[in-house]
PDB file of N, CA and C in Angstrom:
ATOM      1  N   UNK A   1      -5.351   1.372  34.670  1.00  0.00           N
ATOM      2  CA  UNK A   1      -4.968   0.835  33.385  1.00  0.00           C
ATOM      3  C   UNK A   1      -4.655   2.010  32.452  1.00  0.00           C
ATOM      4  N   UNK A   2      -3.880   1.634  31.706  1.00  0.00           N
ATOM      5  CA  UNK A   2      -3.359   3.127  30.711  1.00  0.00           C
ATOM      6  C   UNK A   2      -3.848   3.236  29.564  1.00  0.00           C
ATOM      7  N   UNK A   3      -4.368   4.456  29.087  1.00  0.00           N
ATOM      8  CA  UNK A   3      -5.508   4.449  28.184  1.00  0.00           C
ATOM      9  C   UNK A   3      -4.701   3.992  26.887  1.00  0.00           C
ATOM     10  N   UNK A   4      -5.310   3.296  25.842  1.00  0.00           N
ATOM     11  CA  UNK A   4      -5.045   2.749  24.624  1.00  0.00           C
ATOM     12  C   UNK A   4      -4.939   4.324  23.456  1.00  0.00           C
ATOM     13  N   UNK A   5      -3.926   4.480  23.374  1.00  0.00           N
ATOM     14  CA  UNK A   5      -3.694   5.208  21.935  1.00  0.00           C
ATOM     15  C   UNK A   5      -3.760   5.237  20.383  1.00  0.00           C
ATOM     16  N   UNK A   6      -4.593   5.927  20.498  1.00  0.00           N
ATOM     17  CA  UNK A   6      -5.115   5.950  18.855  1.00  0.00           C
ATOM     18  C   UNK A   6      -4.723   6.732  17.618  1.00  0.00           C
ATOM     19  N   UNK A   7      -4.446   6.367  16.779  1.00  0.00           N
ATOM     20  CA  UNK A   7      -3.559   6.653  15.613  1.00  0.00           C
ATOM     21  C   UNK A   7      -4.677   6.995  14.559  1.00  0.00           C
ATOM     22  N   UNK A   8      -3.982   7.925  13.668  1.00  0.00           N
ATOM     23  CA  UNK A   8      -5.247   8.273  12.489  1.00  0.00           C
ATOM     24  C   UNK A   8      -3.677   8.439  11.435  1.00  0.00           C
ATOM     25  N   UNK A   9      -3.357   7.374  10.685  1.00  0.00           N
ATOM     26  CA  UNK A   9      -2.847   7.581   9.805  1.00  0.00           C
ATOM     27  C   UNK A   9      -3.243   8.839   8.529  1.00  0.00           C
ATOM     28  N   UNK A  10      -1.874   9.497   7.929  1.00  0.00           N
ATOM     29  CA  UNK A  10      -2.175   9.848   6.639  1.00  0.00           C
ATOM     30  C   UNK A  10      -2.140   8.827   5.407  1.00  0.00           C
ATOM     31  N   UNK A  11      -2.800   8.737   4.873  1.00  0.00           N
ATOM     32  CA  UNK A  11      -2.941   7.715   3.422  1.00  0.00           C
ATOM     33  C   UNK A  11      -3.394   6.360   4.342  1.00  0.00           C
ATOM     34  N   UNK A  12      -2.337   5.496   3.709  1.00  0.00           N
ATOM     35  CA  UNK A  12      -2.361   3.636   3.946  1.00  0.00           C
ATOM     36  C   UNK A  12      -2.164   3.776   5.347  1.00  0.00           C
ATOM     37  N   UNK A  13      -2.593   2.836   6.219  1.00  0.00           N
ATOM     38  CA  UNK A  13      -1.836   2.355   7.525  1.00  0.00           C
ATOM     39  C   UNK A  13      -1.170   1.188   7.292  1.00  0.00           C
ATOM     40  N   UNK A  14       0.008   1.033   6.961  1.00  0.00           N
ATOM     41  CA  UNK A  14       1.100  -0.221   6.934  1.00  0.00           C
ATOM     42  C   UNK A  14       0.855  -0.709   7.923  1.00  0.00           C
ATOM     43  N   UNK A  15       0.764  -0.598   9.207  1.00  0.00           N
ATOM     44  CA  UNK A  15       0.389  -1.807   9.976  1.00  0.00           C
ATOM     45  C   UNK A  15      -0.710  -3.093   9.824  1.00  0.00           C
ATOM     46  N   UNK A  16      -1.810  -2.334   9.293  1.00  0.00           N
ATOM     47  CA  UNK A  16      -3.318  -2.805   8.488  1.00  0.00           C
ATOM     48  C   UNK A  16      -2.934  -3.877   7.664  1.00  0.00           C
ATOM     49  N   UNK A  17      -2.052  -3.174   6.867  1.00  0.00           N
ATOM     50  CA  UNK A  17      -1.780  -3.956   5.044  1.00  0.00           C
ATOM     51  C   UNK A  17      -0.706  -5.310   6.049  1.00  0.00           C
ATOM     52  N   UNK A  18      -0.006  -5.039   6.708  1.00  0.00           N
ATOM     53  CA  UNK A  18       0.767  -5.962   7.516  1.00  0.00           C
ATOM     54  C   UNK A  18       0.015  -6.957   8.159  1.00  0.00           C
ATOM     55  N   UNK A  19      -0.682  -6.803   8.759  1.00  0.00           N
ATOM     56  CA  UNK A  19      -1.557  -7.486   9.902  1.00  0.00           C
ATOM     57  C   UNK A  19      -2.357  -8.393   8.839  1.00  0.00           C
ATOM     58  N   UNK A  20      -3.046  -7.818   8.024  1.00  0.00           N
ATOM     59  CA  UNK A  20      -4.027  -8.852   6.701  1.00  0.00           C
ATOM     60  C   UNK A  20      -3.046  -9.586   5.518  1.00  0.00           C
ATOM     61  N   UNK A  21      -1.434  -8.702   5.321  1.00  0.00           N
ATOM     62  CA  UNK A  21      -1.223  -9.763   4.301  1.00  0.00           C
ATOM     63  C   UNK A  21      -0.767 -11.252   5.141  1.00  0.00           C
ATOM     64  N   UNK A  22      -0.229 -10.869   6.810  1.00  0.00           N
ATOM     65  CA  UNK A  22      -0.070 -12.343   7.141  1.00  0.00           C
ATOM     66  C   UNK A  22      -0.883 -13.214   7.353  1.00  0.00           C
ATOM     67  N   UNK A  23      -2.140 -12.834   7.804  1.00  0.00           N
ATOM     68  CA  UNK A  23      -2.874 -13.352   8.100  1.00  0.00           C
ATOM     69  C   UNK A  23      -3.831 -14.120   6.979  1.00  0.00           C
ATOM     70  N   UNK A  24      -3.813 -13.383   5.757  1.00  0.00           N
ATOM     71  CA  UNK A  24      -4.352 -13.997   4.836  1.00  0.00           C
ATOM     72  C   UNK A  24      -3.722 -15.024   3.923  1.00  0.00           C
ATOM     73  N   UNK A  25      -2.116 -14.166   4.140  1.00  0.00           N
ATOM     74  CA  UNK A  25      -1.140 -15.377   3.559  1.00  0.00           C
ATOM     75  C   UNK A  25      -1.223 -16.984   4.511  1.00  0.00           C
ATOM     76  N   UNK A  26      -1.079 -16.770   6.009  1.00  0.00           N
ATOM     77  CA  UNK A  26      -1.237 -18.370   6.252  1.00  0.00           C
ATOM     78  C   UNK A  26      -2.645 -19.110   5.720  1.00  0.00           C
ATOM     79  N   UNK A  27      -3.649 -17.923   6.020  1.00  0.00           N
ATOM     80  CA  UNK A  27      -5.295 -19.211   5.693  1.00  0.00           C
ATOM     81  C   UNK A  27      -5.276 -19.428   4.264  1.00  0.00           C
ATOM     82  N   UNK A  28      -4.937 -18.339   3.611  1.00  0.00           N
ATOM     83  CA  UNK A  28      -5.078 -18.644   2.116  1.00  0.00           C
ATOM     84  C   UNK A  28      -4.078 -18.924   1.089  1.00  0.00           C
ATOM     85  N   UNK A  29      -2.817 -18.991   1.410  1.00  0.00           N
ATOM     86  CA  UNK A  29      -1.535 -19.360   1.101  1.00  0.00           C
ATOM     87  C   UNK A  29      -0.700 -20.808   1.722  1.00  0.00           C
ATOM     88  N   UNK A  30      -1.611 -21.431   2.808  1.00  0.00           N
ATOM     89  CA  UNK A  30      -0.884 -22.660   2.299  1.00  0.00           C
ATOM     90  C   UNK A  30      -1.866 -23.932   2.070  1.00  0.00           C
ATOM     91  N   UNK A  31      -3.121 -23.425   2.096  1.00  0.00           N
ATOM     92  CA  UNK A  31      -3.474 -24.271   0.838  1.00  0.00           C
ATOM     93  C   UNK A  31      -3.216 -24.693  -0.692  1.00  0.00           C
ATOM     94  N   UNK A  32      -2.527 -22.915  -0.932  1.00  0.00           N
ATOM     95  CA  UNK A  32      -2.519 -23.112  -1.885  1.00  0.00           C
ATOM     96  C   UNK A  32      -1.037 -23.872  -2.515  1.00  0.00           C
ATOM     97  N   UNK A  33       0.034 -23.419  -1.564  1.00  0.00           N
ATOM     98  CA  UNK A  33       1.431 -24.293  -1.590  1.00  0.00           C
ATOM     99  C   UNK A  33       1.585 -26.085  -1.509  1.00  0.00           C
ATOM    100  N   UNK A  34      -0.125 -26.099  -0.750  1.00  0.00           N
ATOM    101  CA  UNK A  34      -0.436 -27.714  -0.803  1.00  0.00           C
ATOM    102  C   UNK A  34      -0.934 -28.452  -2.035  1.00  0.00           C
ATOM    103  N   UNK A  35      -1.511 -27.340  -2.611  1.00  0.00           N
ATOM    104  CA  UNK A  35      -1.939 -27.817  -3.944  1.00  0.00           C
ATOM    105  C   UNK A  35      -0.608 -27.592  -4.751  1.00  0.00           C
ATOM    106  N   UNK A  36      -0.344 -26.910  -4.906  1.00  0.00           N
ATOM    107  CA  UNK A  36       0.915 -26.584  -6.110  1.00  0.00           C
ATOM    108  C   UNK A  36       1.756 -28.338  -5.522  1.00  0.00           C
ATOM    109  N   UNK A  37       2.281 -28.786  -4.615  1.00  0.00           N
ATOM    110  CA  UNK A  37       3.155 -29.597  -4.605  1.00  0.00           C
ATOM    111  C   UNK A  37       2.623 -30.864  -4.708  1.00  0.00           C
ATOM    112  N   UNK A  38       1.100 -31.151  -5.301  1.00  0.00           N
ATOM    113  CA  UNK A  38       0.665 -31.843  -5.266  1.00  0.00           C
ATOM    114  C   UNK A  38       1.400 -32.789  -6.696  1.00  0.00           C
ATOM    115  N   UNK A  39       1.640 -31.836  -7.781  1.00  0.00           N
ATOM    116  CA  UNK A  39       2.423 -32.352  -9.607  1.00  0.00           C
ATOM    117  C   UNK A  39       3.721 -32.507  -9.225  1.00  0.00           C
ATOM    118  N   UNK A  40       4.212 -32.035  -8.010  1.00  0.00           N
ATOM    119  CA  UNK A  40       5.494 -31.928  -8.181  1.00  0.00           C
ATOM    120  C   UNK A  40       6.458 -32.934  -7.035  1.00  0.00           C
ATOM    121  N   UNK A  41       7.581 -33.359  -7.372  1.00  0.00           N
ATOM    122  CA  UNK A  41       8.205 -34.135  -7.136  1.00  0.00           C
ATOM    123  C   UNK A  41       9.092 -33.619  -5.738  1.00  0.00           C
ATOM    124  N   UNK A  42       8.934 -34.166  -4.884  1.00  0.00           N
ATOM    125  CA  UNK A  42       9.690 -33.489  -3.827  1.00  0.00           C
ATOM    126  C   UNK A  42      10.229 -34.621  -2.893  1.00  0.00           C
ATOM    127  N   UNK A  43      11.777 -35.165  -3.175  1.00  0.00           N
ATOM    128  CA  UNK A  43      11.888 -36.138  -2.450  1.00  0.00           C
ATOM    129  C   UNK A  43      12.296 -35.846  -1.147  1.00  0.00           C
ATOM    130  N   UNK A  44      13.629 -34.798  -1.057  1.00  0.00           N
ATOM    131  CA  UNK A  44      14.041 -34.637   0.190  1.00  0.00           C
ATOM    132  C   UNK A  44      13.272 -33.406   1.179  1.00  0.00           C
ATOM    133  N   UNK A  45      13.564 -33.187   2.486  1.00  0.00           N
ATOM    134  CA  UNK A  45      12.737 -32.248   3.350  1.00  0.00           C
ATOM    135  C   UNK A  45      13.257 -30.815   2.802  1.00  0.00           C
ATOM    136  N   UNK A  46      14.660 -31.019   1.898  1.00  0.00           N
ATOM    137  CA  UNK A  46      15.061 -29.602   1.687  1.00  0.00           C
ATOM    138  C   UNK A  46      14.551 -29.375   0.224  1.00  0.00           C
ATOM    139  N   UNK A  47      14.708 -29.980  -0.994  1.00  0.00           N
ATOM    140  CA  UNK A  47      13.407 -29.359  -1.520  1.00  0.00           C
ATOM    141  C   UNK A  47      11.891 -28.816  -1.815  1.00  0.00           C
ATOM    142  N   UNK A  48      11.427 -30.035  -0.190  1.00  0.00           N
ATOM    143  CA  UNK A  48      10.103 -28.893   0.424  1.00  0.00           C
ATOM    144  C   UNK A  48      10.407 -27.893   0.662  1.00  0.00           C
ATOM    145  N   UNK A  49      11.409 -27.914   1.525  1.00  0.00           N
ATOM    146  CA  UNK A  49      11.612 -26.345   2.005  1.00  0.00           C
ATOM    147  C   UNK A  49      11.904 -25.770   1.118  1.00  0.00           C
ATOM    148  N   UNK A  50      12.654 -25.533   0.504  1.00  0.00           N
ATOM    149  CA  UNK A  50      12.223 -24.263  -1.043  1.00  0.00           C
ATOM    150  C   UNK A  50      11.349 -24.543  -1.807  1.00  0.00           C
ATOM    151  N   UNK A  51      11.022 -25.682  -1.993  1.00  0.00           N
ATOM    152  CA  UNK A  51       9.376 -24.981  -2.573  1.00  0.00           C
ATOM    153  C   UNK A  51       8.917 -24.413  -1.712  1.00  0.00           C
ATOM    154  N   UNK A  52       8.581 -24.733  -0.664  1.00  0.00           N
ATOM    155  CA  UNK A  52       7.699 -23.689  -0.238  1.00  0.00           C
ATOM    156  C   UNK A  52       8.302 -22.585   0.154  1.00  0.00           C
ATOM    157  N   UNK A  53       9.302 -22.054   0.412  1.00  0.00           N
ATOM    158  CA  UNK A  53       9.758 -20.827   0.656  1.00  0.00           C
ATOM    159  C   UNK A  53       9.095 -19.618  -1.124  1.00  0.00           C
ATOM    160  N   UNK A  54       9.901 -20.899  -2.163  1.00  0.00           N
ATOM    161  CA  UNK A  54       9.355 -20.116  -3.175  1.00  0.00           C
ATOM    162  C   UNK A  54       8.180 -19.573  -3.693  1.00  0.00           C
ATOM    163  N   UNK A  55       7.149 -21.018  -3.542  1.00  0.00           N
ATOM    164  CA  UNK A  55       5.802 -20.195  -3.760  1.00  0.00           C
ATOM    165  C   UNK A  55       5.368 -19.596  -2.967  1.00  0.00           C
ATOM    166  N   UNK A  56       5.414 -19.845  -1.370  1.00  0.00           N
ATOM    167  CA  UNK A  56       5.125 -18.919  -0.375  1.00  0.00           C
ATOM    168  C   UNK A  56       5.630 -17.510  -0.487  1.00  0.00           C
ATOM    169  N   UNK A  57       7.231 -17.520  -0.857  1.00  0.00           N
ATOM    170  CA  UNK A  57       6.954 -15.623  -1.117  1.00  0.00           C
ATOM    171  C   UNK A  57       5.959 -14.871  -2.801  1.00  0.00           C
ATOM    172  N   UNK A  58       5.958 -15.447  -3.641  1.00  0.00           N
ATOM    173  CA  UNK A  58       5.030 -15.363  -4.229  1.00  0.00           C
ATOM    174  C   UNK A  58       3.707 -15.306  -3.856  1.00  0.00           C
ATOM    175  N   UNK A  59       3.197 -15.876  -3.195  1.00  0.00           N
ATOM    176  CA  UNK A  59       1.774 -15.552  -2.758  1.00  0.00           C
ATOM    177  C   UNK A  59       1.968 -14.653  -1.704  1.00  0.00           C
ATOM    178  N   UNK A  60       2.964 -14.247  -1.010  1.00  0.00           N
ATOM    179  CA  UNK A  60       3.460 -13.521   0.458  1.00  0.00           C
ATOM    180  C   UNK A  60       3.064 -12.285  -0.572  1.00  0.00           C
ATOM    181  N   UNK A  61       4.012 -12.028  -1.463  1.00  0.00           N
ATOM    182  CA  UNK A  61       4.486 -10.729  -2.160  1.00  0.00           C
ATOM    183  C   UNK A  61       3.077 -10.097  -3.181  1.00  0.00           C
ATOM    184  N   UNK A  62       1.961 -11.302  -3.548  1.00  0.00           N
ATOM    185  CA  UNK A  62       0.637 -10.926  -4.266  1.00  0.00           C
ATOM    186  C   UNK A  62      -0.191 -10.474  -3.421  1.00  0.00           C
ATOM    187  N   UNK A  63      -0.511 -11.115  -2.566  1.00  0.00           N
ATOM    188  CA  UNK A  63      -1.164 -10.858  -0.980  1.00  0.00           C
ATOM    189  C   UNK A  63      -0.780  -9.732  -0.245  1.00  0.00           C
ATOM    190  N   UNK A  64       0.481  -9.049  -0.252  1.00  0.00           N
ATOM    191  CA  UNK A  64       0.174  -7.672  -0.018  1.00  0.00           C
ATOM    192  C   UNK A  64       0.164  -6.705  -0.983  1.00  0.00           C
ATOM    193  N   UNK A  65       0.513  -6.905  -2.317  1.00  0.00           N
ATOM    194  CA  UNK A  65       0.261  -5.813  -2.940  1.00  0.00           C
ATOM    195  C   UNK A  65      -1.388  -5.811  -2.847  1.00  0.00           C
ATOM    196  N   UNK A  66      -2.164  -7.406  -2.979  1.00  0.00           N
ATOM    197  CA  UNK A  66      -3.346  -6.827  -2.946  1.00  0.00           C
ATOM    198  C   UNK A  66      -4.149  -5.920  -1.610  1.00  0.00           C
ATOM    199  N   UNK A  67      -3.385  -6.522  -0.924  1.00  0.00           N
ATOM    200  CA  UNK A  67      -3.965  -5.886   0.779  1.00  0.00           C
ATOM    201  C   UNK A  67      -3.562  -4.223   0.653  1.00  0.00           C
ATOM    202  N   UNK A  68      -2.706  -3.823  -0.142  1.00  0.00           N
ATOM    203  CA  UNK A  68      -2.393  -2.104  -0.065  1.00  0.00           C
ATOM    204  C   UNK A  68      -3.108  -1.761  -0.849  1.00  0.00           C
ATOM    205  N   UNK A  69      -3.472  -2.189  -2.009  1.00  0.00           N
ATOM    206  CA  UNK A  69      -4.303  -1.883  -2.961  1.00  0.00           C
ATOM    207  C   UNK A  69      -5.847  -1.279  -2.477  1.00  0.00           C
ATOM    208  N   UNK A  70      -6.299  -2.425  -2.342  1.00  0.00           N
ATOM    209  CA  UNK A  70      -7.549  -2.429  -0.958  1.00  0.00           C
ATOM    210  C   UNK A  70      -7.292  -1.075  -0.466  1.00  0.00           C
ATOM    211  N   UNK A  71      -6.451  -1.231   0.633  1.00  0.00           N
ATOM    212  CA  UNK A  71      -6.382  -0.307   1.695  1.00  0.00           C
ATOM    213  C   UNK A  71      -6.335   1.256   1.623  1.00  0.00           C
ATOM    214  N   UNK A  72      -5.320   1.305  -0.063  1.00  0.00           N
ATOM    215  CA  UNK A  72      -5.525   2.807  -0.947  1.00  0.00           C
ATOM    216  C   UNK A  72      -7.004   3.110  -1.430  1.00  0.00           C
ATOM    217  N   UNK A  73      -7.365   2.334  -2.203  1.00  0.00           N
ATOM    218  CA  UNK A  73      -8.867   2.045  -2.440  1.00  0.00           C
ATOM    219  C   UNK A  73      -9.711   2.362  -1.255  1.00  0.00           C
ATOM    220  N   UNK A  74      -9.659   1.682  -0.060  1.00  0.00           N
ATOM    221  CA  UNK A  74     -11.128   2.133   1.071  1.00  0.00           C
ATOM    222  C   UNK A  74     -10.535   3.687   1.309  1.00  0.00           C
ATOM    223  N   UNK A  75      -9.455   4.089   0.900  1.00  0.00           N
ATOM    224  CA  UNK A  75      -9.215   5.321   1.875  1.00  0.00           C
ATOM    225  C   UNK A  75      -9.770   6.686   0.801  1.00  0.00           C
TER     226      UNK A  75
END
């Protein structure tokens, strides 16, 4: 088996901040797109789909600045 290679980033590891903003964006981002469309009027399948495209990159785009933030911070 071929040995696993290990990386020691300088600063941030973007892969890190990558790996947690998706991951935090699905568990904790579409609850929250479920709640937001809860006031709002959405008759056809294509204004779901942009809502949620919209608030989803909004929480996509908060969710990693906070995940780099973090990640500058532990380092």
């Amino acid at each position: 088996m071929p040995a696993v290679e290990k990386t020691n980033p300088d600063g941030v590891d973007f892969g890190w901040v990558m790996q947690v903003t998706f991951v935090t964006t699905i568990l904790v981002g579409s609850p929250i797109v479920v709640l937001a469309s809860i006031g709002t009027a959405l008759p056809t399948w294509t204004s779901r789909a942009i809502f949620a495209v919209r608030v989803g990159a909004v929480i996509w785009f908060l969710t990693a600045v906070a995940a780099y933030l973090y990640a500058r911070y532990r380092r």
